[in-house]
N, C-alpha and C. Protein backbone atom coordinates (compact mmCIF):
# COMPACT_ATOMS: atom_id res chain seq x y z
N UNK A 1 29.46 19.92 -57.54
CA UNK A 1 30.40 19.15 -56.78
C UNK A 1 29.98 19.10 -55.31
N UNK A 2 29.36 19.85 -54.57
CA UNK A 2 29.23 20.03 -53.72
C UNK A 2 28.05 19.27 -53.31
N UNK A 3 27.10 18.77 -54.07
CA UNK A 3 25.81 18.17 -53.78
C UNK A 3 26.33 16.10 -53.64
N UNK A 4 27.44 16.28 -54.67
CA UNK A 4 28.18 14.87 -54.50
C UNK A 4 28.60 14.66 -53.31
N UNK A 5 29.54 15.60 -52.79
CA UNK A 5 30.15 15.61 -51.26
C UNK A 5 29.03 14.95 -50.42
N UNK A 6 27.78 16.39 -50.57
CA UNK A 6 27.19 15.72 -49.51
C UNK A 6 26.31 14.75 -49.59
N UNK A 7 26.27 14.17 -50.55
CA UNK A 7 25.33 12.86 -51.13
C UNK A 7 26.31 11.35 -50.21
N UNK A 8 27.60 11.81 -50.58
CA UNK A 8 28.72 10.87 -49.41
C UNK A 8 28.45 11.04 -48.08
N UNK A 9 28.27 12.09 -47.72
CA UNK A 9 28.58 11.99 -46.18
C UNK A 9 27.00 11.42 -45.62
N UNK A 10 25.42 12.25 -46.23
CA UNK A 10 24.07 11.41 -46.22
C UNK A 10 24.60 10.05 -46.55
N UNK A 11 25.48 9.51 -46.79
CA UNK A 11 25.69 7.88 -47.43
C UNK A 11 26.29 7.17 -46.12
N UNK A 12 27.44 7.74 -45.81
CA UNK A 12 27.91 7.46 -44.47
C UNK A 12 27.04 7.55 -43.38
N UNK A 13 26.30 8.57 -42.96
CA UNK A 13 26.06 8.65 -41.88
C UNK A 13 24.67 7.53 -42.03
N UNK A 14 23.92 7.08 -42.66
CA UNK A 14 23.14 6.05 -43.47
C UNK A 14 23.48 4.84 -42.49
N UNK A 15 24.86 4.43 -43.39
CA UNK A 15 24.99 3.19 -43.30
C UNK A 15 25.82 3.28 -41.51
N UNK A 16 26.23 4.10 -41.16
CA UNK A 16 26.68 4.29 -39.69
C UNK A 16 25.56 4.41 -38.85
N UNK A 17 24.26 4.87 -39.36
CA UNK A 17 23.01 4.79 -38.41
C UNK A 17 22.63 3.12 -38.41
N UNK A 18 22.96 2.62 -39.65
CA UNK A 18 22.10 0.79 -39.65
C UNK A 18 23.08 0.11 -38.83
N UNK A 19 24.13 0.00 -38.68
CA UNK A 19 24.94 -0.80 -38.31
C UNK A 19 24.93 0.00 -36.75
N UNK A 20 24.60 1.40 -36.62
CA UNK A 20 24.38 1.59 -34.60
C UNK A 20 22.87 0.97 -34.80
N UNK A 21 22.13 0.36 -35.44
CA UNK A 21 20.72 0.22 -35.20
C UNK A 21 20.98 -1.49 -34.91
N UNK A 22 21.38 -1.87 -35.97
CA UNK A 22 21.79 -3.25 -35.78
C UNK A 22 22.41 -3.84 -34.52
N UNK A 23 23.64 -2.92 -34.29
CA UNK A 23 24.48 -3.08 -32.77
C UNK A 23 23.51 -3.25 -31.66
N UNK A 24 22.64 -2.07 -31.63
CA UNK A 24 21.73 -1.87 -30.50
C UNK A 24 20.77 -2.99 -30.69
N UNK A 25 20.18 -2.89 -30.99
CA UNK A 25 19.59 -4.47 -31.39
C UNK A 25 19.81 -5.72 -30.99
N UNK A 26 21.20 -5.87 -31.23
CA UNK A 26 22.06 -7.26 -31.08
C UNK A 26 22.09 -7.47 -29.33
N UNK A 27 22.30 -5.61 -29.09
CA UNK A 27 22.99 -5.82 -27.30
C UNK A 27 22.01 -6.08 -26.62
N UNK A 28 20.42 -5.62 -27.12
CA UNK A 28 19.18 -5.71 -26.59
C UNK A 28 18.65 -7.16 -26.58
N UNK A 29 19.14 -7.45 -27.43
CA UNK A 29 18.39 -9.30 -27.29
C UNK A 29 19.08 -9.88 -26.92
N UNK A 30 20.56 -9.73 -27.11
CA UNK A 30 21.25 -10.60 -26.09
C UNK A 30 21.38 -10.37 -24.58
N UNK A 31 20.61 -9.36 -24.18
CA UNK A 31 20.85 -9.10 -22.81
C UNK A 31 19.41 -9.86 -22.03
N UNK A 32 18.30 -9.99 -23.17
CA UNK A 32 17.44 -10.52 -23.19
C UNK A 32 17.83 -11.70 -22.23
N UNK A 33 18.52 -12.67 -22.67
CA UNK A 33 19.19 -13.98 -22.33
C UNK A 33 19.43 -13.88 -20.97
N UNK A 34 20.03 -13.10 -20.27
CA UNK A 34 20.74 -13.10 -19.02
C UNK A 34 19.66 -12.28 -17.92
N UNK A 35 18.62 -11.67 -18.48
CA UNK A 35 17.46 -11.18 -17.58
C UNK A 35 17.06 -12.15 -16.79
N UNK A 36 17.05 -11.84 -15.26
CA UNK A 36 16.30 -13.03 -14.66
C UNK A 36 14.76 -12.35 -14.36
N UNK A 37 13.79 -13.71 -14.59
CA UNK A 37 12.81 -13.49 -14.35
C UNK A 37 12.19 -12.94 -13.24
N UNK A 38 10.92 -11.79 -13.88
CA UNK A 38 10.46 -11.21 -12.46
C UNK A 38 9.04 -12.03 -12.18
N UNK A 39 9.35 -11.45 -10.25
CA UNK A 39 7.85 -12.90 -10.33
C UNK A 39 6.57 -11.66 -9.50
N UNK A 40 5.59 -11.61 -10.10
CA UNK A 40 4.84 -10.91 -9.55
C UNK A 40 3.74 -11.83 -8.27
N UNK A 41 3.56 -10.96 -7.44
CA UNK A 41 2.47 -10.96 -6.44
C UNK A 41 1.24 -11.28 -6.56
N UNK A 42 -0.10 -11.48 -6.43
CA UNK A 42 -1.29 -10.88 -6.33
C UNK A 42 -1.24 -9.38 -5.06
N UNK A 43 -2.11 -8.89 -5.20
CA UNK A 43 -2.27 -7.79 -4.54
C UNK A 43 -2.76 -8.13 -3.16
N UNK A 44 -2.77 -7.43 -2.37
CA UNK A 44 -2.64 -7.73 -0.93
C UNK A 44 -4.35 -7.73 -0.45
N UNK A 45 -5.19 -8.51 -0.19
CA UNK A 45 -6.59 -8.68 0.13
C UNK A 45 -6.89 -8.07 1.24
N UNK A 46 -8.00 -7.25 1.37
CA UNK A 46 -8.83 -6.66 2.65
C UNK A 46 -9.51 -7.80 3.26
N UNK A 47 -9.03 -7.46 4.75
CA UNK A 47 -10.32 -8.06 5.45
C UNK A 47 -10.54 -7.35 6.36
N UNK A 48 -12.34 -6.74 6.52
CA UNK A 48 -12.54 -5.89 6.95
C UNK A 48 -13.10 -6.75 8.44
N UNK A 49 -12.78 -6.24 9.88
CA UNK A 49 -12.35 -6.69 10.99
C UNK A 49 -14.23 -6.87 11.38
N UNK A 50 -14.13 -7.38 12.38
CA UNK A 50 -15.51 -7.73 13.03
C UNK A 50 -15.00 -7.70 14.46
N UNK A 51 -15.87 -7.32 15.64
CA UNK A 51 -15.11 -7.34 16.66
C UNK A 51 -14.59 -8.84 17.00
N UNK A 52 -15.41 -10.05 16.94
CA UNK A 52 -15.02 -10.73 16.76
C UNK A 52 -13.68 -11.54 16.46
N UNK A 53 -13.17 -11.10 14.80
CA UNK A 53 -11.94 -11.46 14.57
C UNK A 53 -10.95 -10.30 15.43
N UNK A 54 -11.58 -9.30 15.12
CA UNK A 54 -10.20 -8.04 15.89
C UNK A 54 -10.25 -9.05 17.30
N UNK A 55 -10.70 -9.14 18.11
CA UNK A 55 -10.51 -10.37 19.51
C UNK A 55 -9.94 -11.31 19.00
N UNK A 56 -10.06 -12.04 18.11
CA UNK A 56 -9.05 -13.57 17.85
C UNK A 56 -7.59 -13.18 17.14
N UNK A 57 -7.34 -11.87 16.56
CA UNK A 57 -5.70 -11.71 16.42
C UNK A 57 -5.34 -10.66 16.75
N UNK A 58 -6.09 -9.99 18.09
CA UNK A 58 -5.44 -9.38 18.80
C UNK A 58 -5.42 -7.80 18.32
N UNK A 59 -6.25 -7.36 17.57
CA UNK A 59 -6.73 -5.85 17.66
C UNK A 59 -6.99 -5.10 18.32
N UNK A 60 -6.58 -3.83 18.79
CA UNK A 60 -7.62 -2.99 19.17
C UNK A 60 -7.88 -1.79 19.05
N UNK A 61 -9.05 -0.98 19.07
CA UNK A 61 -9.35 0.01 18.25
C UNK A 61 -10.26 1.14 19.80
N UNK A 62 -9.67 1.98 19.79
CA UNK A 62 -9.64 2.65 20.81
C UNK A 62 -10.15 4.55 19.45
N UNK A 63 -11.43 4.78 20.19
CA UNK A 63 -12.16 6.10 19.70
C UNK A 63 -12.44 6.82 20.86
N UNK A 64 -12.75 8.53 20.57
CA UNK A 64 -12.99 9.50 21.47
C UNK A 64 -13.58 10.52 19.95
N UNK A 65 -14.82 10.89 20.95
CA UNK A 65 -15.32 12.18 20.22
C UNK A 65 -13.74 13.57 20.63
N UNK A 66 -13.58 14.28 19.47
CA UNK A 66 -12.61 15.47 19.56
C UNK A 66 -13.33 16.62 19.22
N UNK A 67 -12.85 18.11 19.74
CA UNK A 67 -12.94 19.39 18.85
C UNK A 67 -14.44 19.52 18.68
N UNK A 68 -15.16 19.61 20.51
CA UNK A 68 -16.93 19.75 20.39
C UNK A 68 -17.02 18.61 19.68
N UNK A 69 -17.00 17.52 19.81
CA UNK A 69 -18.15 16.24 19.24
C UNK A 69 -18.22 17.04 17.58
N UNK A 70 -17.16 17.38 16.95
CA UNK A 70 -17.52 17.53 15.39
C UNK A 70 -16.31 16.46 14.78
N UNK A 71 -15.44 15.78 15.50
CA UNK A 71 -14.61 15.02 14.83
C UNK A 71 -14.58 14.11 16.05
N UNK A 72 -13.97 12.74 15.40
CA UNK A 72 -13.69 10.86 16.45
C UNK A 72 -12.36 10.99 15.52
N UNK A 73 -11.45 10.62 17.11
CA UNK A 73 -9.96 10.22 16.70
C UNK A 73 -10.07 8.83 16.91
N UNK A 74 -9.51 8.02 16.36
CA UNK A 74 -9.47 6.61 16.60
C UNK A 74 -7.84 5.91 16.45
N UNK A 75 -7.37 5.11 17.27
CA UNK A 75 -6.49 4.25 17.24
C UNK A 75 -6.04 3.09 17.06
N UNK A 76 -5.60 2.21 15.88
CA UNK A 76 -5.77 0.94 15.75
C UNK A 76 -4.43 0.39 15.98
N UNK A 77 -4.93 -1.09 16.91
CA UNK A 77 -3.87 -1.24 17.55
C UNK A 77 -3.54 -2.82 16.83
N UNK A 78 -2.34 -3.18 16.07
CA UNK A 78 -2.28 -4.67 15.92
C UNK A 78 -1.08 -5.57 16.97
N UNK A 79 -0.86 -6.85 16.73
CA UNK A 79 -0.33 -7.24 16.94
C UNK A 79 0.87 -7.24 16.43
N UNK A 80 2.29 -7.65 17.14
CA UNK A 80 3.55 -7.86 16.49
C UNK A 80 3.66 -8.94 15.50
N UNK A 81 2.99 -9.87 15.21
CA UNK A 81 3.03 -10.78 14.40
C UNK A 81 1.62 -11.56 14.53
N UNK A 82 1.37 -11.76 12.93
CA UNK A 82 0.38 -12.98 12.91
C UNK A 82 0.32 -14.47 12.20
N UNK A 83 0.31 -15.26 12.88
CA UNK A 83 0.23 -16.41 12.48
C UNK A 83 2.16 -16.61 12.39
N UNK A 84 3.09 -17.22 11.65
CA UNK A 84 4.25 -17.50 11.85
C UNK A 84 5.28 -16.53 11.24
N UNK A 85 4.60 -15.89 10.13
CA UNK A 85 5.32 -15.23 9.26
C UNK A 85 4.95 -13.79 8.72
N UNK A 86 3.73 -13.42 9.55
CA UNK A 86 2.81 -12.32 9.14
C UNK A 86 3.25 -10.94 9.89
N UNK A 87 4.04 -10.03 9.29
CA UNK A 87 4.40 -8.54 10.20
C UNK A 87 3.77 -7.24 9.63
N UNK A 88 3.36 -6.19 10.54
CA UNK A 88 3.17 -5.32 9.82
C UNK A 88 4.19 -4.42 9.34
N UNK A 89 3.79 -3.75 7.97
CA UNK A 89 4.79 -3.27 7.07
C UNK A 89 4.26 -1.79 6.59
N UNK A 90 3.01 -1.59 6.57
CA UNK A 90 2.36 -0.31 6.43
C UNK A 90 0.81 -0.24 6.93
N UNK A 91 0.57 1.06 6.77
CA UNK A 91 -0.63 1.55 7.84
C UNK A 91 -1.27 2.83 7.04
N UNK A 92 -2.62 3.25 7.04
CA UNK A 92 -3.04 4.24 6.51
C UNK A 92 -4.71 4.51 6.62
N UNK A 93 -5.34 5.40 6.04
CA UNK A 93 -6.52 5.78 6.15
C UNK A 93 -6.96 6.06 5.00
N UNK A 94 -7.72 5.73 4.47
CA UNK A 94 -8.83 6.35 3.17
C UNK A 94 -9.95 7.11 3.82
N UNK A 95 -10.54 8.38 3.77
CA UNK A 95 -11.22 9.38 3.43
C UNK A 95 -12.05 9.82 2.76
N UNK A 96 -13.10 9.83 2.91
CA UNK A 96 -14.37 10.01 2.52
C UNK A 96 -15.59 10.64 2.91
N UNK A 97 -16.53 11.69 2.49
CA UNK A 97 -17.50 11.92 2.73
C UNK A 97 -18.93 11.45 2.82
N UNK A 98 -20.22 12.03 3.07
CA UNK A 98 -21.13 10.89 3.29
C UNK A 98 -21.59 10.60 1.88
N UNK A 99 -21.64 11.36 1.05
CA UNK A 99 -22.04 10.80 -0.55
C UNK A 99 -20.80 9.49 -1.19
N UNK A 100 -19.44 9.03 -0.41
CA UNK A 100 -18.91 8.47 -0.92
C UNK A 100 -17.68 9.08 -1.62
N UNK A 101 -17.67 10.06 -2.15
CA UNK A 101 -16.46 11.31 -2.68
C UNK A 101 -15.15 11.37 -1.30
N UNK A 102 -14.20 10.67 -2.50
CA UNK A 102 -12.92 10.76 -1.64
C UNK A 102 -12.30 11.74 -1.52
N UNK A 103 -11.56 12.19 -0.25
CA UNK A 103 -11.52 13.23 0.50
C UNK A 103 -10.03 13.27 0.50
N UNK A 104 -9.01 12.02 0.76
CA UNK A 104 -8.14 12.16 0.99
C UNK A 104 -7.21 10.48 1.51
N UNK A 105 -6.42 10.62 1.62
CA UNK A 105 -5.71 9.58 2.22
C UNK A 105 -4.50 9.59 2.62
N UNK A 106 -3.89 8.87 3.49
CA UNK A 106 -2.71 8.58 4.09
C UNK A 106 -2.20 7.08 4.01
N UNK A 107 -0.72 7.34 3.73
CA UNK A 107 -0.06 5.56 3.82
C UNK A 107 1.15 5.73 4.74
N UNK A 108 1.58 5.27 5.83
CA UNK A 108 2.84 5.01 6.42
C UNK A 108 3.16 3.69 6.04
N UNK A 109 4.91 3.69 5.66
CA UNK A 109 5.95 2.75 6.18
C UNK A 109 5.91 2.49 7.66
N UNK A 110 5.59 1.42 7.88
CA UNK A 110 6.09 1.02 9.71
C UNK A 110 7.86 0.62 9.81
N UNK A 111 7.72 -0.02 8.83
CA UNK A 111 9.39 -0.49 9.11
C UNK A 111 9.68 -1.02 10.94
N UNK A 112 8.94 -2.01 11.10
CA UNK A 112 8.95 -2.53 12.03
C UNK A 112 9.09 -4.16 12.06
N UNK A 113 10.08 -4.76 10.73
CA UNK A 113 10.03 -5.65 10.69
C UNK A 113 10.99 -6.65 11.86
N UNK A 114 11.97 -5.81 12.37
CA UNK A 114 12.40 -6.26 13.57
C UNK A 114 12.24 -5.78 14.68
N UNK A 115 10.90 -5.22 15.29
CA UNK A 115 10.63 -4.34 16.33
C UNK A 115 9.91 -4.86 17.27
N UNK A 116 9.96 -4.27 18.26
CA UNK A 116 9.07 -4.96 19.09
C UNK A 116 7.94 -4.39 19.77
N UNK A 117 7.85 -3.20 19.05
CA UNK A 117 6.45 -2.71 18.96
C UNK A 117 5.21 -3.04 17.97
N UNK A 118 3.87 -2.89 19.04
CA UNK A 118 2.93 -3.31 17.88
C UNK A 118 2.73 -2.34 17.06
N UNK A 119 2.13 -2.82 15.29
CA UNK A 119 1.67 -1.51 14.97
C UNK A 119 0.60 -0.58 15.34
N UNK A 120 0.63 0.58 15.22
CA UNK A 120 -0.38 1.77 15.34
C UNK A 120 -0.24 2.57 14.64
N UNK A 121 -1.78 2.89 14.11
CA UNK A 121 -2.12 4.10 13.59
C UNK A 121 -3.02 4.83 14.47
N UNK A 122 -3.04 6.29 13.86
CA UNK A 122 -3.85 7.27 14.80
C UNK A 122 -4.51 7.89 13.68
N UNK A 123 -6.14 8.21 13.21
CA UNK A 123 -6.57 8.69 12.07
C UNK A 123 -7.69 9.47 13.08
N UNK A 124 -8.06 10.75 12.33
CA UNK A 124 -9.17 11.43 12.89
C UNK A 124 -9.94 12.16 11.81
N UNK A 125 -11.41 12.00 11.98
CA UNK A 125 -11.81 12.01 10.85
C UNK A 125 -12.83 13.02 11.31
N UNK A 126 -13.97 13.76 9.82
CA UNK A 126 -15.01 14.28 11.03
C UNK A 126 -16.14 13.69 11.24
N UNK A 127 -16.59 13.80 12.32
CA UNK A 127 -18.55 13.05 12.76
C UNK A 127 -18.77 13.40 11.09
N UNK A 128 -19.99 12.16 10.41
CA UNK A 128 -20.78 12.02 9.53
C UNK A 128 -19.76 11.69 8.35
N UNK A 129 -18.57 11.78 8.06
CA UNK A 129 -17.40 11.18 6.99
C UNK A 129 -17.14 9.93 7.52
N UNK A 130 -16.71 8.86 6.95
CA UNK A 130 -16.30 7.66 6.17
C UNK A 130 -15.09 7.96 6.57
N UNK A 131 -14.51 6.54 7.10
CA UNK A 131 -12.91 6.06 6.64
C UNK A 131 -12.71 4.97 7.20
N UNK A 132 -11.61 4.89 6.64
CA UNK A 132 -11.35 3.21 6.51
C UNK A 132 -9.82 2.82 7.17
N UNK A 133 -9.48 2.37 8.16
CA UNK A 133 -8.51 2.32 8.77
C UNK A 133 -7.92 1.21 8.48
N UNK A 134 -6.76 1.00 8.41
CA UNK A 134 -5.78 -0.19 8.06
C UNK A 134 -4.50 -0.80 8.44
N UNK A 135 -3.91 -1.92 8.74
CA UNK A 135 -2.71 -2.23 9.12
C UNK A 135 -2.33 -2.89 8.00
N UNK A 136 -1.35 -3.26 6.91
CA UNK A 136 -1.17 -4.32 6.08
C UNK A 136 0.20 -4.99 6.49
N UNK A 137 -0.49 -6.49 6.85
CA UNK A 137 0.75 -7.63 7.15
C UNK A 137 1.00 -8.41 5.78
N UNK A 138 2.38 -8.52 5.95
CA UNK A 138 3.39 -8.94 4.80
C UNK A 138 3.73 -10.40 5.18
N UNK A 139 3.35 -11.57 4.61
CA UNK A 139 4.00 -12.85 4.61
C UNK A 139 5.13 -13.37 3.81
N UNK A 140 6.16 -13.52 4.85
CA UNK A 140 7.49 -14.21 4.17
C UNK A 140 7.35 -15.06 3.37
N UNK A 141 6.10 -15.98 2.69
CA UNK A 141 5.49 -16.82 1.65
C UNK A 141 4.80 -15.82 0.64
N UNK A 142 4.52 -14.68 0.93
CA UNK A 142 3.77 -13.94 0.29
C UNK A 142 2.05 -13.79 0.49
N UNK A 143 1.37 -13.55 -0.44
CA UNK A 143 -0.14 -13.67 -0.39
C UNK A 143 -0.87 -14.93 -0.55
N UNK A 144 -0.37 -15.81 -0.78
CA UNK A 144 -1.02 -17.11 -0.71
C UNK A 144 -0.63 -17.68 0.82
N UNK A 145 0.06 -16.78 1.48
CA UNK A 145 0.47 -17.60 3.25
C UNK A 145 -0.73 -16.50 4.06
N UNK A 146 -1.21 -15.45 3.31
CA UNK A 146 -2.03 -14.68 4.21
C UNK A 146 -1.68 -13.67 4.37
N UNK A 147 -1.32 -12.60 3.26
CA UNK A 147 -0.92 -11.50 3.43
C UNK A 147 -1.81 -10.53 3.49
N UNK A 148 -2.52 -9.60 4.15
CA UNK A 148 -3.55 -8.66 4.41
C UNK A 148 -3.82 -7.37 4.98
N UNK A 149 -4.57 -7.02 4.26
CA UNK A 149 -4.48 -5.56 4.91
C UNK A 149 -6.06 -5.30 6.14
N UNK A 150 -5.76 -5.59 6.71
CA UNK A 150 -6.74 -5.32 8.17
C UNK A 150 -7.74 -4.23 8.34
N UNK A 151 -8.54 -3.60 7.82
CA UNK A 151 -9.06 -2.91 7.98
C UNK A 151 -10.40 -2.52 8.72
N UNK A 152 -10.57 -1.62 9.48
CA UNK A 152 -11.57 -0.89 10.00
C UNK A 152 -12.54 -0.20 9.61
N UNK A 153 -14.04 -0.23 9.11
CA UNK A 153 -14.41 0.57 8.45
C UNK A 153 -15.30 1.25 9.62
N UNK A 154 -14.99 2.93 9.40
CA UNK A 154 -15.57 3.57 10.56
C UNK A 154 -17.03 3.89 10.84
N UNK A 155 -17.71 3.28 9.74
CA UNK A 155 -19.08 3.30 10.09
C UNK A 155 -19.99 1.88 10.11
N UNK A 156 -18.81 1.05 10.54
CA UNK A 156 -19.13 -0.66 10.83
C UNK A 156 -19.08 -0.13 12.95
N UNK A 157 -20.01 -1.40 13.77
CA UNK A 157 -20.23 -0.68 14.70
C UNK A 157 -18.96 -0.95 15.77
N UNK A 158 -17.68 -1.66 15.08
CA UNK A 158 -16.39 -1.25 15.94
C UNK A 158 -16.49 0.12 16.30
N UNK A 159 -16.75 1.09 15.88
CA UNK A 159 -16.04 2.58 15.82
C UNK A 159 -16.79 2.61 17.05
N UNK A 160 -18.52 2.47 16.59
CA UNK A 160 -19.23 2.99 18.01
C UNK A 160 -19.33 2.05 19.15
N UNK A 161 -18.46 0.85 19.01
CA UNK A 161 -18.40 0.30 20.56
C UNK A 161 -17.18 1.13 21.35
N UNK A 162 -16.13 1.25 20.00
CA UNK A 162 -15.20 1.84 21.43
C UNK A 162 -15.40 3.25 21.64
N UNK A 163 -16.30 3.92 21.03
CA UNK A 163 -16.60 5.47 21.54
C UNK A 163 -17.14 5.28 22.74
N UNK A 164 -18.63 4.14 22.99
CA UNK A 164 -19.37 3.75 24.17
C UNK A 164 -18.21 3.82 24.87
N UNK A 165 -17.76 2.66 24.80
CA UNK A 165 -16.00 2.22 25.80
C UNK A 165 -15.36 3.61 26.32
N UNK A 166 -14.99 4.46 25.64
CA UNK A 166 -14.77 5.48 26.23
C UNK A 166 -15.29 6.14 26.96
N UNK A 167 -16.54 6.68 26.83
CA UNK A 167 -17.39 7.37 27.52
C UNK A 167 -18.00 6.32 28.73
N UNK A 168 -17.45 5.65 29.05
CA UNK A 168 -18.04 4.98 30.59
C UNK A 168 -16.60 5.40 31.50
């Protein structure tokens, strides 16, 4: 008698699992319906600076040997806006040694979308390591209006004009 009992209640709980399977089911596709679509980006494009362009939107990149000439601090300086709709939104450094082996990195939030400061970063790295300095501007059109991340690479010869620059 007892194997009947529970042959009922395995029966119930059965048909109470299909009908929560079914339910769930039902609520899942119909919610389907009312999802609004998500719209993705492309990813935000490097352009790595030339003194050149850093002069036409207003860069500047300010170095000093530190700590006995075994480390260069460097400062990159952008503008408050580029072009009509372009602000900066974050800032950071990639890290690297001379074989290429990444070392490390940093990302700031600027949250300076209503500010009236330019952005800056401050990265210090040591003599003979790699890095790569960056501002990334955000377009109210997105990446097809010119959204970019600005970068410095510290062994392009920006780094060593403004070390010269300093040392005069």
């Amino acid at each position: 008698m007892k194997s009947g009992l529970f042959a009922k209640k395995v029966r119930r709980v059965t048909v109470c699992s299909r009908f929560a399977c079914l339910y769930a089911y039902l609520v899942c596709v119909g919610t389907l319906v009312f999802v609004s679509p998500v719209q993705a980006t492309a990813p935000i494009e490097p352009e790595y600076l030339t003194q050149e362009r850093a002069d036409e939107l207003g860069f500047t990149l300010d170095c000093v040997m530190e700590a006995n000439d075994t480390s260069i601090g460097c400062t990159l300086e952008g503008p408050l806006k580029i072009g009509e709709s372009c602000i900066p939104v974050a800032s950071g450094a990639f890290y690297a040694d001379q074989s290429g082996t990444p070392l490390g990195a940093t990302l700031s939030r600027l949250g300076y979308e209503q500010s009236e400061k330019p952005a800056v970063l401050a990265a210090t790295y040591r003599k003979g390591d790699v890095a790569e300095i960056f501002i990334d501007y955000i377009c109210s059109q997105g990446a097809a209006a010119g959204s970019k991340r600005y970068t410095v690479k510290t062994d392009s010869g920006l780094v060593q004009k403004a070390l010269e620059k300093a040392a005069d």
